[in-house]
C-alpha atoms as a PDB file:
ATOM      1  CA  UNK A   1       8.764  12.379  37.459  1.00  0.00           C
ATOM      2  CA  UNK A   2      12.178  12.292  35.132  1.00  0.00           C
ATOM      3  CA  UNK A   3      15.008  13.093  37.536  1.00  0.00           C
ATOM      4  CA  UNK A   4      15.840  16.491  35.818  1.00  0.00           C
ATOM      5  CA  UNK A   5      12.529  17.683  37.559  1.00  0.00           C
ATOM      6  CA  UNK A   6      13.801  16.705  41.051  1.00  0.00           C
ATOM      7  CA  UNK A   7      16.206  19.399  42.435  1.00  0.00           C
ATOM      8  CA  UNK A   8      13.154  22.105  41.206  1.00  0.00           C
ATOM      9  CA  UNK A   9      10.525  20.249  43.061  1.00  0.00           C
ATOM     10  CA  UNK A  10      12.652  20.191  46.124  1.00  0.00           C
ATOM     11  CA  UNK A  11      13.774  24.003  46.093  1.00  0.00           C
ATOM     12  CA  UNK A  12       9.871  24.918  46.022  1.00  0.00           C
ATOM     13  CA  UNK A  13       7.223  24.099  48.772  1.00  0.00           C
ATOM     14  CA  UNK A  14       3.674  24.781  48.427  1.00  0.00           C
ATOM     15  CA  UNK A  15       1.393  26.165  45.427  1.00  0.00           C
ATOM     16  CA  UNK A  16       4.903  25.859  43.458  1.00  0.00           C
ATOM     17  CA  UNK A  17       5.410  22.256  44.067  1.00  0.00           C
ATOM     18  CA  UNK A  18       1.515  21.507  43.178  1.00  0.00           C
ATOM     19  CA  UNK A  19       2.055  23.986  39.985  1.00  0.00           C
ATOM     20  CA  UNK A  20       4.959  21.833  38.337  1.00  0.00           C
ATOM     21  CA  UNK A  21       3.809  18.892  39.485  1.00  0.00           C
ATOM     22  CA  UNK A  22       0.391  19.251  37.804  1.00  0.00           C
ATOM     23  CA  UNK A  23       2.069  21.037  34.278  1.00  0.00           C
ATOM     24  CA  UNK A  24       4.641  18.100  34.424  1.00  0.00           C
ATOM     25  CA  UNK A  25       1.604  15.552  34.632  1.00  0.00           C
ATOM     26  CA  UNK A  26      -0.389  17.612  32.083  1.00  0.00           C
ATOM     27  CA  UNK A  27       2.039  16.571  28.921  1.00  0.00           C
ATOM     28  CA  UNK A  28       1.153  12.974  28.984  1.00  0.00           C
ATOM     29  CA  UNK A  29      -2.238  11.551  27.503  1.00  0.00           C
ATOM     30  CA  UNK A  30      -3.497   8.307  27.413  1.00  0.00           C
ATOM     31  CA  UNK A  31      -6.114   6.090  26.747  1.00  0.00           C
ATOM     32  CA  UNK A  32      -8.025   2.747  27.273  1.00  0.00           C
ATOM     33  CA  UNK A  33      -8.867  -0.033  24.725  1.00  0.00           C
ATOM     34  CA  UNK A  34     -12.100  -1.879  25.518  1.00  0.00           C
ATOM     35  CA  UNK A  35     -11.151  -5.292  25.226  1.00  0.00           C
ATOM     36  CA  UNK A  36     -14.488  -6.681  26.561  1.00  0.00           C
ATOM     37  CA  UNK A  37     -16.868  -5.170  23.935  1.00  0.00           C
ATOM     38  CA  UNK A  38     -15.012  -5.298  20.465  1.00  0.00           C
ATOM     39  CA  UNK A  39     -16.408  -4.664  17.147  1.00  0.00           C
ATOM     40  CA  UNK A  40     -15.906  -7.237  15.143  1.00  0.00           C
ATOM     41  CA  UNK A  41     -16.692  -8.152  11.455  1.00  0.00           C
ATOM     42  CA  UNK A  42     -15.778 -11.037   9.992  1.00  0.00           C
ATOM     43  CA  UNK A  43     -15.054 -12.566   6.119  1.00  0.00           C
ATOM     44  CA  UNK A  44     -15.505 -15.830   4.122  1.00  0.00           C
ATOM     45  CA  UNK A  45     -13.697 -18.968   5.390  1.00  0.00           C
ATOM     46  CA  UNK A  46      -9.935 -19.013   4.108  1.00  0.00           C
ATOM     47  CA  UNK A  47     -10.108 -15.643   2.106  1.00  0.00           C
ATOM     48  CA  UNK A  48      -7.320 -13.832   4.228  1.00  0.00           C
ATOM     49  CA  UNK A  49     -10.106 -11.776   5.361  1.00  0.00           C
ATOM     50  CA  UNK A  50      -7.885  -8.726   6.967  1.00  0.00           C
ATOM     51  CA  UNK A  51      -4.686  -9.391   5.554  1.00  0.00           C
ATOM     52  CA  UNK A  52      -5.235  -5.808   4.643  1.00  0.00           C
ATOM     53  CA  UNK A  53      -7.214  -3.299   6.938  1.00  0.00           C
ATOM     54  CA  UNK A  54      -7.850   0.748   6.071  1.00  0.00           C
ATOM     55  CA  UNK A  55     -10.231   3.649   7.904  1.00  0.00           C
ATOM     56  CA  UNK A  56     -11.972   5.367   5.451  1.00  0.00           C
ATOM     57  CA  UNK A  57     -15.025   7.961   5.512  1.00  0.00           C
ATOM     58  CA  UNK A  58     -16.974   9.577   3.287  1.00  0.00           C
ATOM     59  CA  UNK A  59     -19.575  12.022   3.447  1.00  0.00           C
ATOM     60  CA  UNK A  60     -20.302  11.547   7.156  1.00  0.00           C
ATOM     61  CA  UNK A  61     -19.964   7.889   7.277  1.00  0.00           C
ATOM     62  CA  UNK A  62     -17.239   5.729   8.469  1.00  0.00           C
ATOM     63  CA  UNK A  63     -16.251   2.417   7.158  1.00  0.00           C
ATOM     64  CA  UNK A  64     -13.657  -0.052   7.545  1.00  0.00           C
ATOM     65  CA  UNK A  65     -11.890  -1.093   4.340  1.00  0.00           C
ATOM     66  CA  UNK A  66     -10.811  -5.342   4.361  1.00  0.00           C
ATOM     67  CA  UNK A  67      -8.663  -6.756   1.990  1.00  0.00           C
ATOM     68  CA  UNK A  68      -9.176 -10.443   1.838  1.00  0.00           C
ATOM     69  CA  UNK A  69      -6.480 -11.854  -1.187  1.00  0.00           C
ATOM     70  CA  UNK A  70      -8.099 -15.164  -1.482  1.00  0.00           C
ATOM     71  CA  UNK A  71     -11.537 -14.996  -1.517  1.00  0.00           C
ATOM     72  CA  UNK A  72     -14.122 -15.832  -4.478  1.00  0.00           C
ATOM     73  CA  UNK A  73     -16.095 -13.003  -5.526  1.00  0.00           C
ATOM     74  CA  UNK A  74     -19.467 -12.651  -6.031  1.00  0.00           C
ATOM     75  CA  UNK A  75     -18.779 -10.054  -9.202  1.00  0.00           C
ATOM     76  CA  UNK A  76     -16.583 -12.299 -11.010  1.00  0.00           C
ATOM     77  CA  UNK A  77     -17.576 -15.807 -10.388  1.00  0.00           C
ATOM     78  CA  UNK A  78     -15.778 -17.294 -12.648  1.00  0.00           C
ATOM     79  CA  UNK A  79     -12.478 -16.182 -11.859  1.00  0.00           C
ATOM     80  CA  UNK A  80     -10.599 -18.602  -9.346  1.00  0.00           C
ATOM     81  CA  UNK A  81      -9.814 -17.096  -5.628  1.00  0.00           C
ATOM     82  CA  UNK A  82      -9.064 -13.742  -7.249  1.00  0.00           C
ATOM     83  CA  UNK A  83      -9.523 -11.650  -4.137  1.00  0.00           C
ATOM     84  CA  UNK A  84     -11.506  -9.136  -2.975  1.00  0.00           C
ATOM     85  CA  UNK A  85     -12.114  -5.628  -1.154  1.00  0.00           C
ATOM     86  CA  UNK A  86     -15.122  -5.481   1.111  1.00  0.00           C
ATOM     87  CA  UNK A  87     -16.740  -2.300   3.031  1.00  0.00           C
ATOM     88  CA  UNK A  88     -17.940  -2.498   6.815  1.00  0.00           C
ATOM     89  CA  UNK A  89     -19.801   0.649   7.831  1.00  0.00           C
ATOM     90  CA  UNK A  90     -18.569   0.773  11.254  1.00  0.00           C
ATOM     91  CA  UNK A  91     -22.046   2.792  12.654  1.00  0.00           C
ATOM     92  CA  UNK A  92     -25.612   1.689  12.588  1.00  0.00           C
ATOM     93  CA  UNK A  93     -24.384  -1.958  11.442  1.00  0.00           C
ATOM     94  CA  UNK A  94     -25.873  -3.955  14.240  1.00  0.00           C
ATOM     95  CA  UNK A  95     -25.145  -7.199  12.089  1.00  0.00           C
ATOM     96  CA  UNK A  96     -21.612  -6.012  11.786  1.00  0.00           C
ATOM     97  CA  UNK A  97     -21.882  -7.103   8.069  1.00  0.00           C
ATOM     98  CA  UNK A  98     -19.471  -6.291   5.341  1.00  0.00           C
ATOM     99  CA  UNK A  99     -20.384  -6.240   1.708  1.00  0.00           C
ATOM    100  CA  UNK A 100     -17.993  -7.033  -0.793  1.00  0.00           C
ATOM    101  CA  UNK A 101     -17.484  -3.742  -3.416  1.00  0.00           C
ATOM    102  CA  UNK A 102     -17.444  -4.288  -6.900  1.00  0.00           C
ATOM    103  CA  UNK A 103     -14.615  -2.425  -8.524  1.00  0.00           C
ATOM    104  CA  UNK A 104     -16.322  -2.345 -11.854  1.00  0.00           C
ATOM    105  CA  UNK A 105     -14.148  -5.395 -13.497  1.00  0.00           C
ATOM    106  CA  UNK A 106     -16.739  -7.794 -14.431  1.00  0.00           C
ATOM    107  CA  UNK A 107     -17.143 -11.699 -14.560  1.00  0.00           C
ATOM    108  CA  UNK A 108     -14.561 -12.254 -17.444  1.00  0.00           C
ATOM    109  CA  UNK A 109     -11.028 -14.622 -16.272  1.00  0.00           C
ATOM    110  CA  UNK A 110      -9.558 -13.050 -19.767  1.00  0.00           C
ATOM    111  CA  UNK A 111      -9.397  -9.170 -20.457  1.00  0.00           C
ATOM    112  CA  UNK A 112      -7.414  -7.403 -22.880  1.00  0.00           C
ATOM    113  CA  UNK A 113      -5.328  -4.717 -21.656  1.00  0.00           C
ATOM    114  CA  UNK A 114      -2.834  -4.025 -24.406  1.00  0.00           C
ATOM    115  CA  UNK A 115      -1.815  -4.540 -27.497  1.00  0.00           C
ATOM    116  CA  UNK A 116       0.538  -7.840 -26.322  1.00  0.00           C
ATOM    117  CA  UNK A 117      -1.251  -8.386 -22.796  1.00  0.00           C
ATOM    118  CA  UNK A 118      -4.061 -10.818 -21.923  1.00  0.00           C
ATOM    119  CA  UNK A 119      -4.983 -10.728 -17.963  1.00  0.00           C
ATOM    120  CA  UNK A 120      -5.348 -14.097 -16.076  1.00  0.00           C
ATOM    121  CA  UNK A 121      -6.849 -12.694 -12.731  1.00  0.00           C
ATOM    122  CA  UNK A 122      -6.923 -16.260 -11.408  1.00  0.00           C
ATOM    123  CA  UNK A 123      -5.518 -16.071  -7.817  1.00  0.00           C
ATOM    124  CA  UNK A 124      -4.433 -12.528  -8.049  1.00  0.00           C
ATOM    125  CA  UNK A 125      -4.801 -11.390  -4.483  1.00  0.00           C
ATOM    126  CA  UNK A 126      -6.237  -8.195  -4.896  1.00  0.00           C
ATOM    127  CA  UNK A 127      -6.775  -6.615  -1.633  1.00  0.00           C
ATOM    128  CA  UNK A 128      -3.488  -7.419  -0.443  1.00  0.00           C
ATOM    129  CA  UNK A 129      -2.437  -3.833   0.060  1.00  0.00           C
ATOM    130  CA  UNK A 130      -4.816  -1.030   0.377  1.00  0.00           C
ATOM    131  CA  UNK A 131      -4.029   2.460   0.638  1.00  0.00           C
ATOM    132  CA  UNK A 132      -6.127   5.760   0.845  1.00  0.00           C
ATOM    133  CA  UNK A 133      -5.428   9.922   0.528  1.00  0.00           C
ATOM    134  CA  UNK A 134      -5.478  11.270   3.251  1.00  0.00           C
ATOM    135  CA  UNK A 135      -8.148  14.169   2.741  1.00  0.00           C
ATOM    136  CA  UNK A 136     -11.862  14.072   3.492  1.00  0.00           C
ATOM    137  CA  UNK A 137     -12.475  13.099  -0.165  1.00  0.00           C
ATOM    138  CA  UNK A 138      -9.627  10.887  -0.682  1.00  0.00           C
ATOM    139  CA  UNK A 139      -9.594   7.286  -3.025  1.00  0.00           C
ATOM    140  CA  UNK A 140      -8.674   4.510  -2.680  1.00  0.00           C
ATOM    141  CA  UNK A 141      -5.949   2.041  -3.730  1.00  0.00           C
ATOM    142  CA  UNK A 142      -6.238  -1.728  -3.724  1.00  0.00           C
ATOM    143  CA  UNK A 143      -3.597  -3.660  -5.654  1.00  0.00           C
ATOM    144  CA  UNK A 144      -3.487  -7.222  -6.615  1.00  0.00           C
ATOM    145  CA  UNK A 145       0.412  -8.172  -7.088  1.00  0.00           C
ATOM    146  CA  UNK A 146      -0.225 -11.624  -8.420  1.00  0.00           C
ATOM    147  CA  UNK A 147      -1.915 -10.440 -11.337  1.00  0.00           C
ATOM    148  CA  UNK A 148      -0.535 -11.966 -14.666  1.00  0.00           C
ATOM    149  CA  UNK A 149      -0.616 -11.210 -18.398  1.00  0.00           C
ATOM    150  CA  UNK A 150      -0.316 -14.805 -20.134  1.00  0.00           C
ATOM    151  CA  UNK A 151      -0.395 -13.463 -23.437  1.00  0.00           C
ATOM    152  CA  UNK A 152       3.141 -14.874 -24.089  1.00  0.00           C
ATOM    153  CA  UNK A 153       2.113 -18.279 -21.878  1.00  0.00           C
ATOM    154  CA  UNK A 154       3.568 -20.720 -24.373  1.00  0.00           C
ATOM    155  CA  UNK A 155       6.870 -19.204 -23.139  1.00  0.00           C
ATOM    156  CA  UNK A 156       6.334 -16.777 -20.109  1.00  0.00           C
ATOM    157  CA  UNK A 157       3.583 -16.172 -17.690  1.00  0.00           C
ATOM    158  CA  UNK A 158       4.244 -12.346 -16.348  1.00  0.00           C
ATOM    159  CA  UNK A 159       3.254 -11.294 -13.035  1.00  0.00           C
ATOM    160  CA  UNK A 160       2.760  -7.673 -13.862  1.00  0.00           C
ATOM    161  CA  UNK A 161       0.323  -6.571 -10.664  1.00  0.00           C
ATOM    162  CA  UNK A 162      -2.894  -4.845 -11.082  1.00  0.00           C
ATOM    163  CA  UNK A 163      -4.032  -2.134  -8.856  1.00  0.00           C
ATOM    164  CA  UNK A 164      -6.895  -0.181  -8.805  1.00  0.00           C
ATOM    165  CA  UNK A 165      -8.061   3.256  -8.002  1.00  0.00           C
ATOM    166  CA  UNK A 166     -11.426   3.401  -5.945  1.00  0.00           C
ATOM    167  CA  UNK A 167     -13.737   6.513  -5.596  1.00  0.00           C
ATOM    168  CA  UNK A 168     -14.071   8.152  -2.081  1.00  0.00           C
ATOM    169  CA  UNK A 169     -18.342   6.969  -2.591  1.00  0.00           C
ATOM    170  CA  UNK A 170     -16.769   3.227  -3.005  1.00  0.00           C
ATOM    171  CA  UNK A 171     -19.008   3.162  -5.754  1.00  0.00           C
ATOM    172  CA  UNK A 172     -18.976   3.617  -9.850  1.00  0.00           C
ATOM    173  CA  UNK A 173     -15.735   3.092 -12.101  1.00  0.00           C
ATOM    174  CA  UNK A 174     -12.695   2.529 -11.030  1.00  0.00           C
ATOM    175  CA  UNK A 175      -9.480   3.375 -12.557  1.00  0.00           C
ATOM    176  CA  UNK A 176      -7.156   0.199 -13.402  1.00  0.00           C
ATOM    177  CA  UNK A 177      -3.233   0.864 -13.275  1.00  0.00           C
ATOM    178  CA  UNK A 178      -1.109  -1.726 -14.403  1.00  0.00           C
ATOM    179  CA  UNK A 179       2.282  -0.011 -13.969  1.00  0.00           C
ATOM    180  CA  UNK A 180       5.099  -2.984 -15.236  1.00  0.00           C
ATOM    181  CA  UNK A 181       2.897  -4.115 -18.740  1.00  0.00           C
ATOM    182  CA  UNK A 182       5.068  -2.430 -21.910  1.00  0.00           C
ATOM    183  CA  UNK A 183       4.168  -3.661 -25.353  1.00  0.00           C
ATOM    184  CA  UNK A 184       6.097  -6.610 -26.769  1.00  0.00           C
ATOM    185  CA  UNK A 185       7.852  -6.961 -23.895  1.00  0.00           C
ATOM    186  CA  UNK A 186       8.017 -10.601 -22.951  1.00  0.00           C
ATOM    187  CA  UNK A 187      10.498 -11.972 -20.916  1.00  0.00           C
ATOM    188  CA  UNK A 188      10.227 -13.069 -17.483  1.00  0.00           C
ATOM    189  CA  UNK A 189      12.595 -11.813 -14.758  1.00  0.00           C
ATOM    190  CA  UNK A 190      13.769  -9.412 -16.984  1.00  0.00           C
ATOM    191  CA  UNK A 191      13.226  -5.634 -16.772  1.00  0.00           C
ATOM    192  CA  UNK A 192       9.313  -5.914 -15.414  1.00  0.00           C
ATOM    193  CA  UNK A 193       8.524  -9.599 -16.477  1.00  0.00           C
ATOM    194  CA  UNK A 194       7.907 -10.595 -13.102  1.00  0.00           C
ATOM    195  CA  UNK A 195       7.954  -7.080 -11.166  1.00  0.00           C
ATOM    196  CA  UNK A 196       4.285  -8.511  -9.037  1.00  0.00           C
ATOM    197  CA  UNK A 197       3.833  -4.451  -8.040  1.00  0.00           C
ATOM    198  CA  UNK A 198       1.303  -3.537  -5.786  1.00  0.00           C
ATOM    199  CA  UNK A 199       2.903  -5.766  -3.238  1.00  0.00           C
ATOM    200  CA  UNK A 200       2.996  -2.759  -0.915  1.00  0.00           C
ATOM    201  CA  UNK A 201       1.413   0.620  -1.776  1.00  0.00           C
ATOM    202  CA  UNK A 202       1.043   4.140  -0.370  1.00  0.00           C
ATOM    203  CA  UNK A 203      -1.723   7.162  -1.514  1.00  0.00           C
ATOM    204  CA  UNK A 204       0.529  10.455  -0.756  1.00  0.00           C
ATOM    205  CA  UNK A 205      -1.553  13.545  -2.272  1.00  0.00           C
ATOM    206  CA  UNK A 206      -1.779  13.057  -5.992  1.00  0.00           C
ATOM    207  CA  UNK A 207       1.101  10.277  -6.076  1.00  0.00           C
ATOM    208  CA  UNK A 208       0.201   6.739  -6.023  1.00  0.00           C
ATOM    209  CA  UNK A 209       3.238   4.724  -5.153  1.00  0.00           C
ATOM    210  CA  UNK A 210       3.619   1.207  -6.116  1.00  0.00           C
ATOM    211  CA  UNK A 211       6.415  -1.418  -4.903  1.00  0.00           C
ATOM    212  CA  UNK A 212       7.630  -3.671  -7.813  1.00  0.00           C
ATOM    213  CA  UNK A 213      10.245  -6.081  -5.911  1.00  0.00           C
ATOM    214  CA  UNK A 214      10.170  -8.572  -8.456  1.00  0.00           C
ATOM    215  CA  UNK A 215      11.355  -6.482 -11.346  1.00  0.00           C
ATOM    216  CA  UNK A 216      14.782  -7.519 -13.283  1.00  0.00           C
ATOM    217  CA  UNK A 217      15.451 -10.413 -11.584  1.00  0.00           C
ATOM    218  CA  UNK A 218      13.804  -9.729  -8.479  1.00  0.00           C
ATOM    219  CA  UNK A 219      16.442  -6.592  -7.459  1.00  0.00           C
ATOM    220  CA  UNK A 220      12.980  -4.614  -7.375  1.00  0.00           C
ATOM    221  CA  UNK A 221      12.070  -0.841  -8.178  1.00  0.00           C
ATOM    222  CA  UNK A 222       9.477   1.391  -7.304  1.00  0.00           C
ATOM    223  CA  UNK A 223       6.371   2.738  -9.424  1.00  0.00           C
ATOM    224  CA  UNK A 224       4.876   6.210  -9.050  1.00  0.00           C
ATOM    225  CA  UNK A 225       1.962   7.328 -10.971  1.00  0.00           C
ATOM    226  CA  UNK A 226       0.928  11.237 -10.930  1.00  0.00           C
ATOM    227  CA  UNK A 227      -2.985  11.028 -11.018  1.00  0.00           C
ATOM    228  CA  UNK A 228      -2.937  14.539 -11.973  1.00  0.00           C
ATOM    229  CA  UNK A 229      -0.629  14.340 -15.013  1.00  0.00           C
ATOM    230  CA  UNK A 230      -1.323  10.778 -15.635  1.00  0.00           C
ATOM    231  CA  UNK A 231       1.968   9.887 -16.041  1.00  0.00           C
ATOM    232  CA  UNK A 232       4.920   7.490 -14.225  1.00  0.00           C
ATOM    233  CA  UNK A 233       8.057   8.358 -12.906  1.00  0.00           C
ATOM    234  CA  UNK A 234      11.096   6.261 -13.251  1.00  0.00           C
ATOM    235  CA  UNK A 235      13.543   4.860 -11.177  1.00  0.00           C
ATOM    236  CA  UNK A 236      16.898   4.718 -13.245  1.00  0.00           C
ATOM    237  CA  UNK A 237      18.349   1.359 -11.570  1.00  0.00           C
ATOM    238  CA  UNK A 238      22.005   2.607 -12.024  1.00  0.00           C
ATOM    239  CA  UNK A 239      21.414   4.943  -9.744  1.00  0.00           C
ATOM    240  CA  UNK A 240      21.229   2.797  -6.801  1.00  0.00           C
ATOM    241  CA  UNK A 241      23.367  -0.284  -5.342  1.00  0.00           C
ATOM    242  CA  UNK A 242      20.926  -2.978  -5.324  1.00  0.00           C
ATOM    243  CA  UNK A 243      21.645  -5.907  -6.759  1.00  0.00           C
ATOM    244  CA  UNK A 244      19.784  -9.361  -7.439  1.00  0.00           C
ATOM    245  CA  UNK A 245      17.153 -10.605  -5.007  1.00  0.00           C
ATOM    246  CA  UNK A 246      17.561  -7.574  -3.103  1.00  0.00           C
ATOM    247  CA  UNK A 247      13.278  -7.094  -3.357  1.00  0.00           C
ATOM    248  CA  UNK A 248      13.443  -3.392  -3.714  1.00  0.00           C
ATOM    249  CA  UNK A 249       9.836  -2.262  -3.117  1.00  0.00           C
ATOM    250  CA  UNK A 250       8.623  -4.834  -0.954  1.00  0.00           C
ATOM    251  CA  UNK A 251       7.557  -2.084   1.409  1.00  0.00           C
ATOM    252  CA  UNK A 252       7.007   1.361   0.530  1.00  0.00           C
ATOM    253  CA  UNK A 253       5.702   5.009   2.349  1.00  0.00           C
ATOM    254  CA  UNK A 254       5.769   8.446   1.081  1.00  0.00           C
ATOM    255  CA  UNK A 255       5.993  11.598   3.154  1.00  0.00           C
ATOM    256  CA  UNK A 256       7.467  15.606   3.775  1.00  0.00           C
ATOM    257  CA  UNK A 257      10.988  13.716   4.968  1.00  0.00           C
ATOM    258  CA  UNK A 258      13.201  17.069   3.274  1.00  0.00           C
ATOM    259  CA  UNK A 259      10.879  19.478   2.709  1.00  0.00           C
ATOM    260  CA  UNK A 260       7.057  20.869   3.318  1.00  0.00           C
ATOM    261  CA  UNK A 261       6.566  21.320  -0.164  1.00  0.00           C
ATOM    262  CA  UNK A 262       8.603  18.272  -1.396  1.00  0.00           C
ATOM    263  CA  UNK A 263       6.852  14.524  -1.499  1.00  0.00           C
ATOM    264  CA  UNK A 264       9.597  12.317  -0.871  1.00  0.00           C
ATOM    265  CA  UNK A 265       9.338   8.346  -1.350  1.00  0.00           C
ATOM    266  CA  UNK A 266      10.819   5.858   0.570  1.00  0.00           C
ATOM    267  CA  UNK A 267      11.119   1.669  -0.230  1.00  0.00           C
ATOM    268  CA  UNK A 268      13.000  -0.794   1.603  1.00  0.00           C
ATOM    269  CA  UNK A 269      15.128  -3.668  -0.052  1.00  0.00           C
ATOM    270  CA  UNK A 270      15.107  -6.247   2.874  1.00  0.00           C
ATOM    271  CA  UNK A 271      17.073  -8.609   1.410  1.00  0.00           C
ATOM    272  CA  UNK A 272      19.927  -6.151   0.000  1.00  0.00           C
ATOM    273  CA  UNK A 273      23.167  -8.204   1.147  1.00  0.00           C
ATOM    274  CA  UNK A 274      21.336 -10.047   3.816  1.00  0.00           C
ATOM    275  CA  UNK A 275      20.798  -7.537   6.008  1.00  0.00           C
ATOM    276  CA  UNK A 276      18.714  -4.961   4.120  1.00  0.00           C
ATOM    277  CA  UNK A 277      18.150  -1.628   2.869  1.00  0.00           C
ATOM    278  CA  UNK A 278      15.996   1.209   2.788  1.00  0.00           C
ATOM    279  CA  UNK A 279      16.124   4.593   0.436  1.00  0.00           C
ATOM    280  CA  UNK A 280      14.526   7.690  -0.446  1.00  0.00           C
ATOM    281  CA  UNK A 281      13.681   8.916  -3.133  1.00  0.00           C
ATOM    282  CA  UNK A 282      12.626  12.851  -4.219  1.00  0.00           C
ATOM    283  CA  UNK A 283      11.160  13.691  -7.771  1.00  0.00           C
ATOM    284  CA  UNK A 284      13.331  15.589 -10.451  1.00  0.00           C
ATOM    285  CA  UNK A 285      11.228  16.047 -13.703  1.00  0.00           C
ATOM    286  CA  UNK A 286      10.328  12.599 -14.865  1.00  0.00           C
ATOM    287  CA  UNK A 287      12.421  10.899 -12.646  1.00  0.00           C
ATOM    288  CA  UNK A 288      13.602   9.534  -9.131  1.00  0.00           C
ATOM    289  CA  UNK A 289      16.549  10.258  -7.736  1.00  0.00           C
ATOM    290  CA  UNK A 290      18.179   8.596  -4.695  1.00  0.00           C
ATOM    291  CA  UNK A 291      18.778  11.619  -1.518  1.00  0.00           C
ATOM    292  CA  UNK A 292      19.231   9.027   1.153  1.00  0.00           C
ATOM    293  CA  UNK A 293      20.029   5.250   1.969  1.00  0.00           C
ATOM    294  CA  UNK A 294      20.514   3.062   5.404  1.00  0.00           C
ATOM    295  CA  UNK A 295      21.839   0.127   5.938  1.00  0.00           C
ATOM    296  CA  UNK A 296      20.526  -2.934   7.691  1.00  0.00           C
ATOM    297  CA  UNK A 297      23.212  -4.869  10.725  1.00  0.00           C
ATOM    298  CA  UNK A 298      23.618  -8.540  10.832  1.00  0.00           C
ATOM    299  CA  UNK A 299      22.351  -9.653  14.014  1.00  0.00           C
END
């Protein structure tokens, strides 16, 4: 018992000393893992299989979510190591099998996704983060930060990202979000040339929230799409102290830090100055605006 609760236990004798005693006892929980009789599902040789892991049900049915960034895939063979997102129903799966879900992008290396953007989803890692809403009908993000658009490749290849948005059935369309490509822009390190987001990612009620720590020059920034207005906020850069190499983004979470009715956003910078940095962010119109920053300590 915490010393605090010794001078009352000694003052009291009896059905008192059995009464705190027990309502001291009855605050703490706890639990067993079973070590000896694991489920386990496993992936293709040397596909990261679990570099990304994520609960999800649906309709009364519980699956595990597995990124696995450098596998082939069986829905776009001709693509090199792209990645790839499987499903492993966690009940009546006796063969603890997973099945690899096809997110609806077909078997083409090349895809046009703008008017200056051609996609080269060689050895784009998707699955490397995965996110989900946390409702009983929530989607499903899975992002794939290596992702480039070579249509400038006699100068610059550009690591934009790619994520996608997954229905809660894992099945039909899914929504692609490529949050750094802007038309005719084409220079690499610069402004989103290189910003790789999708890195990290977090699914916080209608906000999908993207880390971009590759953007201008690798300082890094943070994406955030509204699904409902399908539209992005922006980060204005000046408004924070980051500087080059910093790798704003490079892990990000979203939650009621200020407010219950307030989403706030919050990215780290782990290299800021060598020690790092982490801020949040709240939403004002079409914007983000800094409300909080911490510091990192040399060790």
């Amino acid at each position: 018992l915490p010393d605090r609760m010794a001078p009352l236990l000694r003052h009291r004798t009896g059905v008192q000393n059995v009464f705190y005693v027990c309502l001291s006892i009855s605050l703490a929980y706890s639990y067993n893992i079973d070590l000896q009789h694991p489920v386990v599902f496993s992936g293709p040789d040397s596909s990261f299989f679990g570099y990304s892991v994520l609960e999800h049900y649906h309709d009364n049915t519980r699956w595990v979510i597995v990124g696995a960034p450098r596998a082939n895939s069986s829905y776009s063979s001709s693509v090199l190591s792209p990645g790839a997102v499987y499903k492993c129903r966690i009940h009546s799966n006796p063969e603890r099998r997973c099945t690899e879900m096809d997110l609806g992008r077909g078997n083409k290396p090349r895809e046009t996704c703008g008017k200056t953007c051609q996609a080269d989803r060689d050895d784009e890692w998707m699955g490397v983060s995965l996110a989900r809403q946390d409702r009983a009908d929530g989607k499903i993000l899975a992002c794939a930060h290596r992702w480039k658009n070579v249509y400038y490749a006699s100068e610059y290849i550009l690591p934009h990202g790619y994520c996608s948005i997954i229905s809660p059935t894992l099945q039909g369309r899914t929504k692609p979000l490529i949050p750094c490509y802007e038309d005719y822009k084409q220079k690499y390190g610069e402004e989103h040339g290189s910003c790789q987001a999708g890195i990290a990612g977090v699914f916080m009620e209608e906000l999908v929230v993207m880390g971009a720590p590759g953007s201008y020059y690798w300082t890094g920034t943070v994406k955030v799409y509204n699904m409902t207005s399908d539209s992005f906020y922006s980060l204005n850069q000046d408004s924070i102290d980051s500087h080059r190499y910093s790798y704003l983004g490079y892990a990000v979470t979203a939650g009621h830090f200020s407010s219950p009715n307030v989403i706030d956003i919050a990215a780290g910078a782990p290299q800021h100055s060598g020690s790092g940095k982490v801020y949040i962010f709240k939403i004002d119109g079409v914007s983000l605006v800094k409300s909080f920053q911490a510091s990192g300590k040399m060790v």
